[in-house]
Protein backbone atom coordinates (compact mmCIF):
# COMPACT_ATOMS: atom_id res chain seq x y z
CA UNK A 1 0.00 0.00 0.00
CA UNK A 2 1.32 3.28 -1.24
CA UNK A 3 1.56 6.16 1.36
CA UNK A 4 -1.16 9.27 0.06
CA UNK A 5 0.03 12.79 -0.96
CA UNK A 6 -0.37 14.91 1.85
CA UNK A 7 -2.44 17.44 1.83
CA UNK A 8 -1.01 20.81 0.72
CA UNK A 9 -0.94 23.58 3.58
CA UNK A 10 -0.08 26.99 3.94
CA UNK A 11 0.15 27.94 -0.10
CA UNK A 12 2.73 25.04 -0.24
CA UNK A 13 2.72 21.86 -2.97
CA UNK A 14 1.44 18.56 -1.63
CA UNK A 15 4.58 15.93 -0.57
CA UNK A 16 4.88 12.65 -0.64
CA UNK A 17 5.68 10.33 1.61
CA UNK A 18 7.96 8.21 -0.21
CA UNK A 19 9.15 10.85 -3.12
CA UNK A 20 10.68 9.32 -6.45
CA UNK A 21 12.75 11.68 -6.43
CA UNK A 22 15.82 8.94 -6.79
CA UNK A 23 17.78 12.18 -6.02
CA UNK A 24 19.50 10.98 -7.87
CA UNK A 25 21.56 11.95 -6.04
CA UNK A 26 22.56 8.69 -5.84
CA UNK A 27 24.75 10.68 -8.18
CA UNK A 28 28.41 10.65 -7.30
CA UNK A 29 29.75 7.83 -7.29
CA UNK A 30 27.92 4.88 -8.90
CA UNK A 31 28.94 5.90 -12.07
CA UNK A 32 32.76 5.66 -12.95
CA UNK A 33 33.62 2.77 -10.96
CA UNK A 34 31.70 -0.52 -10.76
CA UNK A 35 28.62 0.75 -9.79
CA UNK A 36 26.05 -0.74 -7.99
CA UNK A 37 23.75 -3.04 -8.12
CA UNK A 38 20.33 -1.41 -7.47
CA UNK A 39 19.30 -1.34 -10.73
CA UNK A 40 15.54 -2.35 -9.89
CA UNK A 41 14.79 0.48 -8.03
CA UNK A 42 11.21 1.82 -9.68
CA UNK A 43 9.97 4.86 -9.79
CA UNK A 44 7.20 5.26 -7.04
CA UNK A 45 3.64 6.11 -8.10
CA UNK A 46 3.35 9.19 -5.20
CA UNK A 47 5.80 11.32 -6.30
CA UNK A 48 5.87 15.49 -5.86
CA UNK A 49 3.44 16.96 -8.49
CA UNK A 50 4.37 20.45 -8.62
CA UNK A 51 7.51 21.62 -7.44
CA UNK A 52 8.10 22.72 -3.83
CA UNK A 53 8.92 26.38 -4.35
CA UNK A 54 11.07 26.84 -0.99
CA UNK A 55 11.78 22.97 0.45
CA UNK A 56 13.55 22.18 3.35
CA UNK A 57 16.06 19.58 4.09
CA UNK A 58 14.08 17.59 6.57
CA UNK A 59 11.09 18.08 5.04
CA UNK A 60 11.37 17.28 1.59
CA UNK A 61 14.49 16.75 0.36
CA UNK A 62 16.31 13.64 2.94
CA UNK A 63 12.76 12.13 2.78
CA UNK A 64 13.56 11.53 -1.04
CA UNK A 65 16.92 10.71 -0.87
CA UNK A 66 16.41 7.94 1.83
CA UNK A 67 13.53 6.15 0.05
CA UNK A 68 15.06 6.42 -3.14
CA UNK A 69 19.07 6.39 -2.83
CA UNK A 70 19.69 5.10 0.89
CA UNK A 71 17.49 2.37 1.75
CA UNK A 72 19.08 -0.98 2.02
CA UNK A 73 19.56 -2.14 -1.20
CA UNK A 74 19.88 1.24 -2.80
CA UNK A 75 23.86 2.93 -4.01
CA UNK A 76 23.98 4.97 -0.98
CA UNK A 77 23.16 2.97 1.92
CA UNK A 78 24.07 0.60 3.66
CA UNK A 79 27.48 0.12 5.56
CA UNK A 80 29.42 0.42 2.00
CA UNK A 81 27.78 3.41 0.17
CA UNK A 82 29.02 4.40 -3.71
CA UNK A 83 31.59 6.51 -3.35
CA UNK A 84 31.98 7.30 0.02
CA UNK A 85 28.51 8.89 -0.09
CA UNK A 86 26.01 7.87 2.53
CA UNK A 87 22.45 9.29 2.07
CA UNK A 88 20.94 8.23 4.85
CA UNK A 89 19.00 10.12 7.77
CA UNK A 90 21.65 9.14 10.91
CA UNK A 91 22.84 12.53 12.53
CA UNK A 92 26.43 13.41 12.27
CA UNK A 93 26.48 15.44 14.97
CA UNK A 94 24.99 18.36 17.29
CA UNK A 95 24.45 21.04 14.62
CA UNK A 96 25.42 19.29 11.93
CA UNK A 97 22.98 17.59 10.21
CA UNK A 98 22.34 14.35 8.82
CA UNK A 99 25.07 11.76 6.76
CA UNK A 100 23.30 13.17 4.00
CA UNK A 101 23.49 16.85 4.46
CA UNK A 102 27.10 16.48 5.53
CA UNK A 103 27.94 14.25 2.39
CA UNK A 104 26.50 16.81 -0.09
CA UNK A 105 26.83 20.44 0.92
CA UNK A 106 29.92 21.95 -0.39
CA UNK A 107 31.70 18.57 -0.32
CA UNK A 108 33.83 17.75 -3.33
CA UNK A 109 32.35 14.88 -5.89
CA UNK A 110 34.55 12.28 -6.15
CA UNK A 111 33.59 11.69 -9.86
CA UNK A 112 34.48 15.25 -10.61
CA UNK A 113 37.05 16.87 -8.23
CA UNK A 114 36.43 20.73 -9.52
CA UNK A 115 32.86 20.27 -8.59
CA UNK A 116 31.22 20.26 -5.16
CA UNK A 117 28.24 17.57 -4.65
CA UNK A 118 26.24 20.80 -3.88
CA UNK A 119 26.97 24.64 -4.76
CA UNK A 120 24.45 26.43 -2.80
CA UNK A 121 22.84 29.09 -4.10
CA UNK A 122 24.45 27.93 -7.39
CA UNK A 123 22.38 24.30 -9.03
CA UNK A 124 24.04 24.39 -12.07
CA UNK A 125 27.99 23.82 -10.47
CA UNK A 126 25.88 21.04 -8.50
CA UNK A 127 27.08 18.06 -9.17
CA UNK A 128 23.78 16.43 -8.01
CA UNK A 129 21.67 18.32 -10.36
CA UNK A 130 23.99 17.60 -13.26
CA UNK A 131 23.61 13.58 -12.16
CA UNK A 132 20.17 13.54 -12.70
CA UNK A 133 19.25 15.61 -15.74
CA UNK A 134 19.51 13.98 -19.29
CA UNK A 135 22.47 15.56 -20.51
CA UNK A 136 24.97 12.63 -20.81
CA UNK A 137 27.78 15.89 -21.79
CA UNK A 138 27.26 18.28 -18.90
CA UNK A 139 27.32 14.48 -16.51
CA UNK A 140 30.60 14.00 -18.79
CA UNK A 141 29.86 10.87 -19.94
CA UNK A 142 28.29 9.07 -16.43
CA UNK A 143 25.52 7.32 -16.31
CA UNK A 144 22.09 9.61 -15.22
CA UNK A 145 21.35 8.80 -11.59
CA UNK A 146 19.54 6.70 -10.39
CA UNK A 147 20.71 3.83 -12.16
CA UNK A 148 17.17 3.02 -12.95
CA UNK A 149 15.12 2.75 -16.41
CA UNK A 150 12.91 6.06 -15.35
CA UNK A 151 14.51 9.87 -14.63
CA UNK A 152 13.66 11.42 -11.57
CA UNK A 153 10.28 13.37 -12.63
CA UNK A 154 11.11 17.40 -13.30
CA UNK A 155 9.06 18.32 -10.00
CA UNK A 156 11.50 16.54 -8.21
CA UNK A 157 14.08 17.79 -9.68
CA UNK A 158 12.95 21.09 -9.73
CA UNK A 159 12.29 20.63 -5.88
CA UNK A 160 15.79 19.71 -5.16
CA UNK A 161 17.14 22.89 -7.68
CA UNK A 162 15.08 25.21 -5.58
CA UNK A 163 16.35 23.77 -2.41
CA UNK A 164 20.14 24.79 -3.53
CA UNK A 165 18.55 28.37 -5.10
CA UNK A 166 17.62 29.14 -1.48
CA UNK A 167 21.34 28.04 -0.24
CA UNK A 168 20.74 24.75 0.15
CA UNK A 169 20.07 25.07 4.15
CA UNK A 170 19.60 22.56 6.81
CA UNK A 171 16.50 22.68 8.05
């Protein structure tokens, strides 16, 4: 039984419960070395039908990346993520945030050194945005994340672009 869309509140878009939004951010590392092998993962029927104009972390964005990147037979989960990336909801520390959040703010992608996983305030020199969009030149050649027949759906993408717009904070 699939989890319901949540009713939208306060002028915001409805969320799901379990987003598609394969965050693709399963990004990083899968890609230029062996990979993974979650390549079953499908694309959940709830998934964010209009883009979340100003998300939040907790809210919206590690709810995606746990159901669709972290969970335990997903790239970035598990006690041997794809490249060194864990996605999951444990907290790092007092203040700091989750593996996640730690793992993709201003950290460097290990697939591409000059770029950081996420660029606040700046989506396009974010590695995870360039991971899950179509264009197999601007991912230089990888593989689009997830490693899955179907693309994270635009809302979800645009969700996660919006998040970085606002500075990609932690909250």
């Amino acid at each position: 039984m699939r989890p319901a869309l949540r009713r939208a509140s306060a002028g915001r878009a409805a969320r799901p419960a379990f987003a598609c939004a394969a965050l693709a951010l399963a990004l990083a590392g899968t890609l230029a070395s062996g990979g993974c092998a979650d390549l079953t993962i499908t694309r959940p029927v709830d998934a964010i039908p209009v883009a979340i104009a100003h998300p939040s972390f907790a809210r919206d964005i590690q709810p995606i990346l746990t159901e669709t990147c972290a969970s335990s037979i997903a790239c970035h989960g598990g006690s041997s993520p794809q490249a060194g990336l864990a996605l999951t909801p444990d907290v790092v520390g007092p203040g700091q945030g989750t593996m996640a959040y730690v793992g993709l703010v201003n950290a460097t992608a290990a697939f591409a050194p000059d770029l950081k996983r996420v660029r606040p305030f700046q989506p396009d020199s974010s590695f995870l945005l360039l991971m899950l969009g179509e264009n197999a030149t601007l991912r230089r050649g990888a593989r689009r994340m997830p490693l899955t027949s179907l693309p994270v759906p635009a809302p979800v993408i645009e969700t996660i672009r919006n998040w970085i717009v606002d500075g990609a904070p932690n909250n």
